[in-house]
Protein backbone atom coordinates (compact mmCIF):
# COMPACT_ATOMS: atom_id res chain seq x y z
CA UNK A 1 -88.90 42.80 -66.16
CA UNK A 2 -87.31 40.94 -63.66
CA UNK A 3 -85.97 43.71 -61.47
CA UNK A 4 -85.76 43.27 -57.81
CA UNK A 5 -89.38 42.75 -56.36
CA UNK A 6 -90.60 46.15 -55.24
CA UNK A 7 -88.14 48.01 -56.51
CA UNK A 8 -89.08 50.19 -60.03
CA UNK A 9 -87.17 52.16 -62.19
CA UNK A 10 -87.56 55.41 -59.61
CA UNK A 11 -85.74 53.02 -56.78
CA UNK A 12 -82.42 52.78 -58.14
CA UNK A 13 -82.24 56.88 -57.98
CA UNK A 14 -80.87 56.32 -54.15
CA UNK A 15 -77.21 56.05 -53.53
CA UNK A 16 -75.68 52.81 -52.94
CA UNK A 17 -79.42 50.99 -54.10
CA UNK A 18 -77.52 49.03 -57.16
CA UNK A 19 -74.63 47.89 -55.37
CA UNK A 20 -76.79 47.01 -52.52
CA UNK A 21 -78.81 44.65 -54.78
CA UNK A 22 -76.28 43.20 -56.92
CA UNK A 23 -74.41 42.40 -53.21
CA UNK A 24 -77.82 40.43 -51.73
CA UNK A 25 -77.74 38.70 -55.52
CA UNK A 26 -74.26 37.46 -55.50
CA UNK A 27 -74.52 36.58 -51.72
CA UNK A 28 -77.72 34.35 -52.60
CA UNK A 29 -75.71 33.00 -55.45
CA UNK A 30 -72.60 31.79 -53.43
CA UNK A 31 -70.35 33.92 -55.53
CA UNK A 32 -67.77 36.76 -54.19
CA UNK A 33 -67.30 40.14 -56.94
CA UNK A 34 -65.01 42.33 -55.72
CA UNK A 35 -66.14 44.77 -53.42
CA UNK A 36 -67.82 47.68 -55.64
CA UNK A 37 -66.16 50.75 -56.16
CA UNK A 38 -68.32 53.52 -54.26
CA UNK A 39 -67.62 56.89 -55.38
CA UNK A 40 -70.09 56.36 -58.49
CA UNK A 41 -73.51 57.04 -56.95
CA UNK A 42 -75.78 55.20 -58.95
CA UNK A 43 -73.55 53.26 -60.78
CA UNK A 44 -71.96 49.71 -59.35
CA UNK A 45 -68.43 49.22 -60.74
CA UNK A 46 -66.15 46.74 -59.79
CA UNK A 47 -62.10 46.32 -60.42
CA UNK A 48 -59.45 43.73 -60.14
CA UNK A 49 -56.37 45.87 -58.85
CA UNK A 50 -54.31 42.91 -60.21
CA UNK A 51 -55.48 42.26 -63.86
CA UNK A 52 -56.81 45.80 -64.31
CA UNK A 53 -60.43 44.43 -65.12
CA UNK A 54 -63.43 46.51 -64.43
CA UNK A 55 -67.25 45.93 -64.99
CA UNK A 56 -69.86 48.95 -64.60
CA UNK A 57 -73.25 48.58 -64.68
CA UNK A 58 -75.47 51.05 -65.08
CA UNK A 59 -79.45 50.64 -63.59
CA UNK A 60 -82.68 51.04 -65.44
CA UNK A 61 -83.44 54.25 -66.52
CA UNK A 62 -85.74 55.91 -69.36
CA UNK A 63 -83.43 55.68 -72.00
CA UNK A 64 -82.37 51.80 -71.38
CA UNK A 65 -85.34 49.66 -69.27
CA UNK A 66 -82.95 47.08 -68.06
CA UNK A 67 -79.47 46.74 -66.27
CA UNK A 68 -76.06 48.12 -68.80
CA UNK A 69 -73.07 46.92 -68.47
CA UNK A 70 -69.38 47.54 -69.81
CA UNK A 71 -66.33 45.32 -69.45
CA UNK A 72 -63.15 47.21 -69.73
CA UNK A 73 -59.32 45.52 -69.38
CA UNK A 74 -56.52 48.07 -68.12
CA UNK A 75 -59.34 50.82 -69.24
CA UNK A 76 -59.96 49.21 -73.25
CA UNK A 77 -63.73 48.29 -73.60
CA UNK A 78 -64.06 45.11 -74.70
CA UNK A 79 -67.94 43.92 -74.36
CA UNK A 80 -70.71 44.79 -72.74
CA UNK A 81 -74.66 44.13 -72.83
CA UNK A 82 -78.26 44.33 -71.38
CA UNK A 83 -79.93 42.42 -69.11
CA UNK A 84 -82.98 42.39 -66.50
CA UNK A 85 -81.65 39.56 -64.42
CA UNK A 86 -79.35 40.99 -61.29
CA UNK A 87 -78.22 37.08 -61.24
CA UNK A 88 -77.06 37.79 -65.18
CA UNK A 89 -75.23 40.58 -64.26
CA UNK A 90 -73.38 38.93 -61.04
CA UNK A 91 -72.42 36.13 -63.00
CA UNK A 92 -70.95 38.69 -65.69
CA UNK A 93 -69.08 40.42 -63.30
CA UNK A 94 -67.37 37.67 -61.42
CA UNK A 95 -66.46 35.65 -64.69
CA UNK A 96 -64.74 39.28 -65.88
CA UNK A 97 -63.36 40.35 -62.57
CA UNK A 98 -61.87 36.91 -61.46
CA UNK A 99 -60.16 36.71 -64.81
CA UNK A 100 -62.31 34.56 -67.29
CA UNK A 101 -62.17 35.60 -71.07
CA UNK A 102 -64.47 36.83 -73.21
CA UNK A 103 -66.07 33.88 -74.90
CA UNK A 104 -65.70 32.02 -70.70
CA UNK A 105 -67.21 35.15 -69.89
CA UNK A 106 -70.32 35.44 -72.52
CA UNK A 107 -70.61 31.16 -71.88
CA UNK A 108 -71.89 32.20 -67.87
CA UNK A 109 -73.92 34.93 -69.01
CA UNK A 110 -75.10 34.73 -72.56
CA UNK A 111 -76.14 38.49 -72.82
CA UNK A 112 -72.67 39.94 -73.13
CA UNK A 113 -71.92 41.03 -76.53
CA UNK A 114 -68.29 41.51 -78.05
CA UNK A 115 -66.82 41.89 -81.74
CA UNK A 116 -64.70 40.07 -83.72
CA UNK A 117 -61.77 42.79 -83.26
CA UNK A 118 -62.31 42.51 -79.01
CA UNK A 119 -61.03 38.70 -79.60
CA UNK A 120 -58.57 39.16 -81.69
CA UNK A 121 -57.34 41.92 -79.47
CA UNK A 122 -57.52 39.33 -76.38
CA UNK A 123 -55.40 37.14 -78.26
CA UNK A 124 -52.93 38.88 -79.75
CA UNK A 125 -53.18 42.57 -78.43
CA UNK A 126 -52.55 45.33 -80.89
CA UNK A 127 -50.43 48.30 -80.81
CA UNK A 128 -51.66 51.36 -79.09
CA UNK A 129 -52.86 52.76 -83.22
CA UNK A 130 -54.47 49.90 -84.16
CA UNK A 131 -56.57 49.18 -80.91
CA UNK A 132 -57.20 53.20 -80.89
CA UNK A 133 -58.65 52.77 -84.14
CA UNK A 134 -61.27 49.75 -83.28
CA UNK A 135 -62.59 51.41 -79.83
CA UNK A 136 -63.46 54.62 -81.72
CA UNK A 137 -64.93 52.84 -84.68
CA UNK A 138 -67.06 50.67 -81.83
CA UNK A 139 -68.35 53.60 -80.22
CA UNK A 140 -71.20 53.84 -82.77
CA UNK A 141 -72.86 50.85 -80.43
CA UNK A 142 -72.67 53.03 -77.15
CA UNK A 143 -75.09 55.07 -75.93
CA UNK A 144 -74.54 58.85 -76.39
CA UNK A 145 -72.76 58.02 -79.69
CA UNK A 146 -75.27 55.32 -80.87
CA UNK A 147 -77.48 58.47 -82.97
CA UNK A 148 -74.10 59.72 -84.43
CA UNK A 149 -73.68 58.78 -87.60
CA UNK A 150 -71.82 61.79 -89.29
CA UNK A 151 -68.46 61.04 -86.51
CA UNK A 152 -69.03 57.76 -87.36
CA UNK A 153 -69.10 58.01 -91.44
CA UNK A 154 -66.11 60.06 -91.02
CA UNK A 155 -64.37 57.89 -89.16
CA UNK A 156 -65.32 54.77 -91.69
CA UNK A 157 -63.69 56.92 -94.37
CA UNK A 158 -60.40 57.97 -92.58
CA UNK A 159 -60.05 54.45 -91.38
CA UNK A 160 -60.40 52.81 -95.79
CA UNK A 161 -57.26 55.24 -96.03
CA UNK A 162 -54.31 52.81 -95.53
CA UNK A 163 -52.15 56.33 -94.51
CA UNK A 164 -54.24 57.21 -91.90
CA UNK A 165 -54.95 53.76 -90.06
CA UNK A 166 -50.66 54.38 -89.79
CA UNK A 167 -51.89 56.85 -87.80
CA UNK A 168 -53.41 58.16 -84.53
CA UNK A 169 -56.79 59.51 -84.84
CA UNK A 170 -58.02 61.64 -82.02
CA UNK A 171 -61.46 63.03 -81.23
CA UNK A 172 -62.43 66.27 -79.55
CA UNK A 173 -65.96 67.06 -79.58
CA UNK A 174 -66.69 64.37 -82.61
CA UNK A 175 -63.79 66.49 -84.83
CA UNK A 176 -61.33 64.31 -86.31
CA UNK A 177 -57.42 65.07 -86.69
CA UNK A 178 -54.04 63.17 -86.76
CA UNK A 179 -50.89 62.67 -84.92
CA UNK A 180 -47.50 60.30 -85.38
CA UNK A 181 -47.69 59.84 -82.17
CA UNK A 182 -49.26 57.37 -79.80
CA UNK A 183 -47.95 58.62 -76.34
CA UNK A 184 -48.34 62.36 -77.26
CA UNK A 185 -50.77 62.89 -79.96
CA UNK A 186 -51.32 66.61 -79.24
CA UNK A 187 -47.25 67.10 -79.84
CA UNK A 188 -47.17 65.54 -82.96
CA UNK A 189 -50.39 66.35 -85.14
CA UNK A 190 -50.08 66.29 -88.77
CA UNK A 191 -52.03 67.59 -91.63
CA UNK A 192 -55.48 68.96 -91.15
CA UNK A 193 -58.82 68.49 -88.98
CA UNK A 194 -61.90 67.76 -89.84
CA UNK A 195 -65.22 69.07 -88.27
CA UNK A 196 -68.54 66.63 -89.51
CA UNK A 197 -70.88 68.93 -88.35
CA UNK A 198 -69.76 72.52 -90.06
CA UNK A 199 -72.81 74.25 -91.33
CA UNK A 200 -74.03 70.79 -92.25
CA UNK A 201 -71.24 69.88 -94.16
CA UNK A 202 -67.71 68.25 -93.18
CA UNK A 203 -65.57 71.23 -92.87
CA UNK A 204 -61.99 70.81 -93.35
CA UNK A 205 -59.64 72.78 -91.29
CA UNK A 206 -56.23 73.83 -90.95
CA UNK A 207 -55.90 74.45 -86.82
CA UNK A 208 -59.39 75.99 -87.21
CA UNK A 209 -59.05 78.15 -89.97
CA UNK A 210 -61.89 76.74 -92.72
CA UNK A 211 -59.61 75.39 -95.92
CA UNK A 212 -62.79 73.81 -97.60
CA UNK A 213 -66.09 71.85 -96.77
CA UNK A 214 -67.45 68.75 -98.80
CA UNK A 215 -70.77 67.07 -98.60
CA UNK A 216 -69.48 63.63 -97.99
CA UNK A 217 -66.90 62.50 -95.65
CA UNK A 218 -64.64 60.40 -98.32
CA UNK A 219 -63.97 64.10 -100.19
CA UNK A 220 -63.28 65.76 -96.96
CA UNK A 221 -60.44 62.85 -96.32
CA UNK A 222 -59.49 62.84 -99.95
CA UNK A 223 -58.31 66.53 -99.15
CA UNK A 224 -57.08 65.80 -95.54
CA UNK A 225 -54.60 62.94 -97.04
CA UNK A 226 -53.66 65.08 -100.59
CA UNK A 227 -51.60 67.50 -98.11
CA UNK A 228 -49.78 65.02 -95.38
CA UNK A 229 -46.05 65.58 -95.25
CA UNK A 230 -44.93 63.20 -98.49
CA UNK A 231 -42.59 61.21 -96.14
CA UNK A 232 -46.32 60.32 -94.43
CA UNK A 233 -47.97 59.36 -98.05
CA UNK A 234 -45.24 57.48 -99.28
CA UNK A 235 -43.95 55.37 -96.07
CA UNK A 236 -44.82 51.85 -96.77
């Protein structure tokens, strides 16, 4: 892999070893990131105060052999990939950071990955609901979510619902419940929750008190959507 020479998996466990790197890389390359962020420890991250763009990249580890990345706008991920070539990642970062799009952005380094919804989003951004709805559906391609399928199925069902893609969905500990509201979602929950790993079954709940449990996730939203407030069901 074309790490840094000398430098294995074991040498990125020092503080300030990433950043240090990717610096020397973009110095050699005549091009200026922003100065990284360095609160992380092993992590490199680097923001744009002005357009609210951010890159992080992660080093090699045991899980993922090469250098991770994420590229966030005003805290929405929006692409992301893997690459063993520091000079990759540079040239990722300072098309993100200095304000390139996605598809300027993927053109200068050719590993960074995005989905049709990311674009659409940069074009025409959607409301808080809808773009809440895409991230969490994306999440099945990031690591520490990438093995969970059950959140994910659930999810997948809620979202075929044309009632509930109305509405928020919000997550706490992979459990799934509702709210009418995008700026205070705790406030304004409606209906009931739904836990997709309950005995292994999805258990549906009414503020944690069990109210049934289904072996696939479509029955568990079936009974989630048959008890919405009628003004909810019916609004077109």
């Amino acid at each position: 892999m074309n790490f840094e020479v000398g430098l294995g998996e074991s040498g990125w466990d020092g503080g300030g070893a990433l950043r240090a790197a990717l610096g020397r890389t973009a110095e050699g390359l005549g091009l200026a990131p922003p100065e990284p962020d360095r609160q992380y420890g092993r992590l490199a991250q680097y923001v744009d105060a002005g357009s609210g763009r951010r890159v992080v990249v992660y080093p090699p580890g045991e899980r993922c052999p090469t250098f991770r990345m994420h590229l966030q706008d005003n805290g929405t991920p929006l692409a992301g990939g893997r690459t063993a070539d520091l000079a990759e990642a540079v040239r990722a970062t300072t098309a993100w950071t200095s304000g390139g799009g996605l598809e300027e952005t993927r053109a200068r380094a050719p590993f960074i990955e995005f989905r049709p919804w990311a674009l659409a989003h940069e074009r025409e951004p959607f409301d808080a609901v809808e773009l809440t709805w895409h991230i969490k559906l994306d999440r099945v391609h990031m690591p520490l979510h990438d093995g969970r399928t059950r959140p994910h199925a659930l999810l997948t069902a809620a979202y075929a619902q044309p009632v509930l893609r109305r509405l928020m969905p919000v997550n706490s500990h992979f459990n799934l419940w509702f709210s009418t509201s995008a700026e205070q979602p705790r406030k304004a929950r409606v209906g009931y929750g739904i836990r997709p790993y309950d005995e292994g079954l999805y258990g549906v709940r009414n503020r944690g008190e069990l109210v049934a449990r289904t072996e696939t996730p479509e029955e568990a939203v079936a009974i989630l959507v048959a008890v919405l407030p009628k003004g909810i069901r019916t609004a077109s």
